[in-house]
Protein backbone atom coordinates (compact mmCIF):
# COMPACT_ATOMS: atom_id res chain seq x y z
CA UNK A 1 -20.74 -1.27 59.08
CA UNK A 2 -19.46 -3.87 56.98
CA UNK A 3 -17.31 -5.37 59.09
CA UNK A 4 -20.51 -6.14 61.42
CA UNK A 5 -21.74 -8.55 58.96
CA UNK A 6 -18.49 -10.42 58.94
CA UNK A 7 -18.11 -11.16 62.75
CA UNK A 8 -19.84 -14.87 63.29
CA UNK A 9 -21.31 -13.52 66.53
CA UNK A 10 -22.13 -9.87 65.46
CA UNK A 11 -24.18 -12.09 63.07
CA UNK A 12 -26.06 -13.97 65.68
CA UNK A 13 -27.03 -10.76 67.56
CA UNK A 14 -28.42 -9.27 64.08
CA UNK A 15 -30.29 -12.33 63.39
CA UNK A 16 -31.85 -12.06 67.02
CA UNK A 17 -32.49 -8.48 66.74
CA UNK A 18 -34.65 -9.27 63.16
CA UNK A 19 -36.58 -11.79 65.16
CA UNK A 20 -37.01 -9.55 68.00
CA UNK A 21 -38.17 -7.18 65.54
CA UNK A 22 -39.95 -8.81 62.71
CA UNK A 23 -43.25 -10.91 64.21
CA UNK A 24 -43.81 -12.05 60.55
CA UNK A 25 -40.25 -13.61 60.21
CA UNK A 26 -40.63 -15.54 63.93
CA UNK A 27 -43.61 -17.06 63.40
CA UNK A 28 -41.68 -18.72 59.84
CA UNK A 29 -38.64 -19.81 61.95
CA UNK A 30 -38.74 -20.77 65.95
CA UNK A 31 -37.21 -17.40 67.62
CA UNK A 32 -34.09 -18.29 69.43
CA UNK A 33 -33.74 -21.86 67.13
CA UNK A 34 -30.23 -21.85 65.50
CA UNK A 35 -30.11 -23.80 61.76
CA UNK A 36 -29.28 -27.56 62.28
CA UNK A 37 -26.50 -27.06 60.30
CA UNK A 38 -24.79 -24.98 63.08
CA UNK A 39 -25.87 -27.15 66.03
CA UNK A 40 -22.63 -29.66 66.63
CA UNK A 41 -22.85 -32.87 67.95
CA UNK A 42 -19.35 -33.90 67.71
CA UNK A 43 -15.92 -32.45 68.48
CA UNK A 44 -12.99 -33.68 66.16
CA UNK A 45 -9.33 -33.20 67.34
CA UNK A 46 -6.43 -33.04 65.04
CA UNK A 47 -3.53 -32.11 63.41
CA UNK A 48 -3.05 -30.65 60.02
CA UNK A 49 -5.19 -32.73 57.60
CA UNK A 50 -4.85 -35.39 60.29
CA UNK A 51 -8.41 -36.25 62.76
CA UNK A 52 -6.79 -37.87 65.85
CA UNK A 53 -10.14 -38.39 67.46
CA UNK A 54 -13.96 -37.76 67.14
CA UNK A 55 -15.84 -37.29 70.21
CA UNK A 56 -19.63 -36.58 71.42
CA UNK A 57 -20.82 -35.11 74.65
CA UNK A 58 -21.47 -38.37 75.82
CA UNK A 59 -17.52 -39.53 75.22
CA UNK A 60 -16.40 -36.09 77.00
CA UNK A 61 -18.45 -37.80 80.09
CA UNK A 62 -15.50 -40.04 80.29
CA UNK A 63 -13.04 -37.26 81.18
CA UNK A 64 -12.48 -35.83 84.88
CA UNK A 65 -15.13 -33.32 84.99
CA UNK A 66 -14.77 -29.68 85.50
CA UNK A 67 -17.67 -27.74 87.40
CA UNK A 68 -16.62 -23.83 87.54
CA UNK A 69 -18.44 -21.33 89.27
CA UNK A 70 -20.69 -18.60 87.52
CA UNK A 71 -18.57 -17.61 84.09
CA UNK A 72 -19.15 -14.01 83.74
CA UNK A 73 -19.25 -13.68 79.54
CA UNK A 74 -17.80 -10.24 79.17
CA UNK A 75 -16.40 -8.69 75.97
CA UNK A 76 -13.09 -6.97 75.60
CA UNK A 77 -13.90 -3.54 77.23
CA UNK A 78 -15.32 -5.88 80.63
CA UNK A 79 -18.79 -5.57 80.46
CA UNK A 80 -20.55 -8.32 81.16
CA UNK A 81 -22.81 -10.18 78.78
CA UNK A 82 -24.45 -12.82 80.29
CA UNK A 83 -23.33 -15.59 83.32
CA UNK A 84 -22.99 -18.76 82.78
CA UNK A 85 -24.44 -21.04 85.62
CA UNK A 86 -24.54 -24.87 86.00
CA UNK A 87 -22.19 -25.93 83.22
CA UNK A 88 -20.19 -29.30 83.28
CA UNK A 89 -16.65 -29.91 80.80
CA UNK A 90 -13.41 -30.95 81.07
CA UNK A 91 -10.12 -29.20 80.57
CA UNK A 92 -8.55 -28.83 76.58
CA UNK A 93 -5.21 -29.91 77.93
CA UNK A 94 -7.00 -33.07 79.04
CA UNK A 95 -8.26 -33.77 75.50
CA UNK A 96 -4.95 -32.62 73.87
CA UNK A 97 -2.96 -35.19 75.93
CA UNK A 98 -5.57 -38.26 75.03
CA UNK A 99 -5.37 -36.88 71.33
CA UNK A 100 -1.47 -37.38 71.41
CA UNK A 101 -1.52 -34.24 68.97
CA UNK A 102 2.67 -33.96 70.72
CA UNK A 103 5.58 -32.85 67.55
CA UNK A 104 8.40 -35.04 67.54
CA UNK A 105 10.65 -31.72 67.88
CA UNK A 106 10.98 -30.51 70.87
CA UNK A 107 11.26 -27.16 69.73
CA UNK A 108 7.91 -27.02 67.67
CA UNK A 109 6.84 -25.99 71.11
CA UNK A 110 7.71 -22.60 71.37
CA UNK A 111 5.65 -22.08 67.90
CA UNK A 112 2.86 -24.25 68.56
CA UNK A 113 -1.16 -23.24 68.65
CA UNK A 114 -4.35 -24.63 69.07
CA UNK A 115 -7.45 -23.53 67.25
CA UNK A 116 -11.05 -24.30 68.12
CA UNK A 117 -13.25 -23.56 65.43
CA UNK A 118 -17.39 -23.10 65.61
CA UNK A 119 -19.44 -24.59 62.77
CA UNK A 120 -20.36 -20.95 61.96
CA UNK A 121 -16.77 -19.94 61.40
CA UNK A 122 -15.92 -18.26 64.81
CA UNK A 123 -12.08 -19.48 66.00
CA UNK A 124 -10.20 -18.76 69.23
CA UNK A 125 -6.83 -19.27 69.57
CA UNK A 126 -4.39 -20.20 71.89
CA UNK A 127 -0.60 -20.66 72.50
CA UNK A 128 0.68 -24.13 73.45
CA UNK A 129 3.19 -22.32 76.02
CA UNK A 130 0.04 -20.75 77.36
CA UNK A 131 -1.99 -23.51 77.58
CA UNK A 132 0.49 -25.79 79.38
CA UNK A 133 2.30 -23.30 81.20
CA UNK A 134 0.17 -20.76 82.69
CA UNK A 135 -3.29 -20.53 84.65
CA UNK A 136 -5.04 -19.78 81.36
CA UNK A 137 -4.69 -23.51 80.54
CA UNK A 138 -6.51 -24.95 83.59
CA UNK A 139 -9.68 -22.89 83.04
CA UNK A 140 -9.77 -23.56 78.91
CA UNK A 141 -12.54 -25.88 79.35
CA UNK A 142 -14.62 -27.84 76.63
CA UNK A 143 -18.13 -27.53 78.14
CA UNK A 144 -20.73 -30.41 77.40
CA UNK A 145 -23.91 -30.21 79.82
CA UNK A 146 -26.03 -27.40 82.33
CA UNK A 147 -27.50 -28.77 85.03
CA UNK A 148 -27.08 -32.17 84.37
CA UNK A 149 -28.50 -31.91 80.80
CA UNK A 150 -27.23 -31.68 76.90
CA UNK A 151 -26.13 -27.78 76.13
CA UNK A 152 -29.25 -26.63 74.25
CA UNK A 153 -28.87 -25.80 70.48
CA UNK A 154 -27.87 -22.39 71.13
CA UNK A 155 -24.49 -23.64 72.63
CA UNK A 156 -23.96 -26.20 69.88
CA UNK A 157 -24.19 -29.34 72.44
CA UNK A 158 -20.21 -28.64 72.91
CA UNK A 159 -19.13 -24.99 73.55
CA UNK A 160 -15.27 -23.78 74.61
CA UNK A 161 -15.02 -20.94 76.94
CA UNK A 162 -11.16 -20.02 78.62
CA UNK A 163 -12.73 -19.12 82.23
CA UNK A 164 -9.51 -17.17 83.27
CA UNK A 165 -9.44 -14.97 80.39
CA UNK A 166 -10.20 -11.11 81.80
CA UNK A 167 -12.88 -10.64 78.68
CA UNK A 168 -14.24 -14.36 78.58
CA UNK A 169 -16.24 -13.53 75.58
CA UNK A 170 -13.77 -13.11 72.57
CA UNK A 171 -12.87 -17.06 73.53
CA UNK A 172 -16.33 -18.73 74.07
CA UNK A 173 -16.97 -20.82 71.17
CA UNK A 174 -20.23 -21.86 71.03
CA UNK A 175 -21.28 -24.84 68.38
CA UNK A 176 -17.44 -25.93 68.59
CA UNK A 177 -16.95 -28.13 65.93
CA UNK A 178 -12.99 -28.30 65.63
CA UNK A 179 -9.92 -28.25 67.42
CA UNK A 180 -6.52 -28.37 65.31
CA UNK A 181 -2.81 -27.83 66.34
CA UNK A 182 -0.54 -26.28 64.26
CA UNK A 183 3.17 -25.56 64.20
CA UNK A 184 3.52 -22.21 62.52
CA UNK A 185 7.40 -21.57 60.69
C-alpha cells in the first residue's frame, strides 16, 4: 500500500477519488483543477547540467506537425484507460536533432538515453538506439494542442506519449517539464 502513494500517477487517481468522494473538499478546490505548480508551460531540452533550448507550445507550432489517430492509453496488462482524440505534436527525434544534444563519440551511442520528466516527478525513458532506429521513435511524440486548442491543465499544456508502445500508458507524460540525454558508463 505504500508503494501507491509513491507512484506520481497512482497519486493523481487518489487525489481524484477524494474529490469524487469528499463534497466538502471539492467545493475548497475546483474538482478536476491540477495545482499551478504542476501545470507546465514550457519544455526545456538538455544535456547534463546543460539547457540547450526552452520552448512553449507556441514554439513547438514551428515544427512539422504530427496528427495521430485515436491513442488508446492502456496500462501494462492492455486495458485501456482512456483514448486520446484530436491531439496535435511533433516527433522527440525532431526536437532532439534542433537541440543538437549529439556526443562527440561515436560510441556514446550505444549507451545513450533520453528522459522526459513531468513537473510532478513522473519520467519515461527511452534508448537512443530505440528512438532513432526503430518504429518506437516515429510515434514518441511531444503533444501541444486538441482540437486546435492549448492541452488543458490536466495535460500540463505539453504532454509526451510513445504512440507505438503496446501499453501507451507507462510512457504518457503529462505536465512534461524536462527532457535530458544522458550517456550512462
Amino acid at each position: 500500500m505504500h508503494t501507491l502513494f509513491t507512484q506520481p500517477h497512482a497519486r493523481r487517481q487518489i487525489l481524484t477519488l477524494l474529490f469524487a468522494l469528499c463534497p466538502v473538499f471539492v467545493c475548497a478546490h475546483t474538482a478536476g483543477a491540477e495545482p499551478a505548480s504542476m501545470v507546465t508551460q514550457t519544455i526545456s531540452l538538455g544535456r547534463g547540467e546543460k539547457t540547450t533550448i526552452t520552448l512553449s507550445p507556441e514554439a513547438l507550432k514551428a515544427y512539422p506537425v504530427q496528427s495521430p489517430p485515436d491513442i488508446a492509453v492502456k496500462n501494462r496488462k492492455g486495458e485501456t484507460q482512456r483514448v486520446l482524440k484530436g491531439y496535435n505534436g511533433v516527433k522527440l527525434i525532431d526536437l532532439l536533432d534542433k537541440a543538437a544534444l549529439v556526443s562527440a563519440d561515436p560510441n556514446d551511442f550505444k549507451k545513450t538515453i533520453v528522459v522526459a520528466t513531468a513537473s510532478d516527478g513522473y519520467k519515461a525513458v527511452f534508448s537512443w538506439n530505440e528512438l532513432y532506429n526503430t518504429s518506437v521513435g516515429a510515434g514518441v511524440l511531444v503533444l501541444y494542442a486538441k482540437d486546435g486548442k492549448p492541452l488543458s491543465d490536466d495535460e500540463g499544456r505539453i504532454a509526451l506519449i510513445s504512440v507505438n508502445d503496446t501499453g501507451t500508458g507507462p510512457r504518457h507524460v503529462r505536465w512534461l517539464k524536462d527532457i535530458q540525454v544522458r550517456t550512462i558508463d
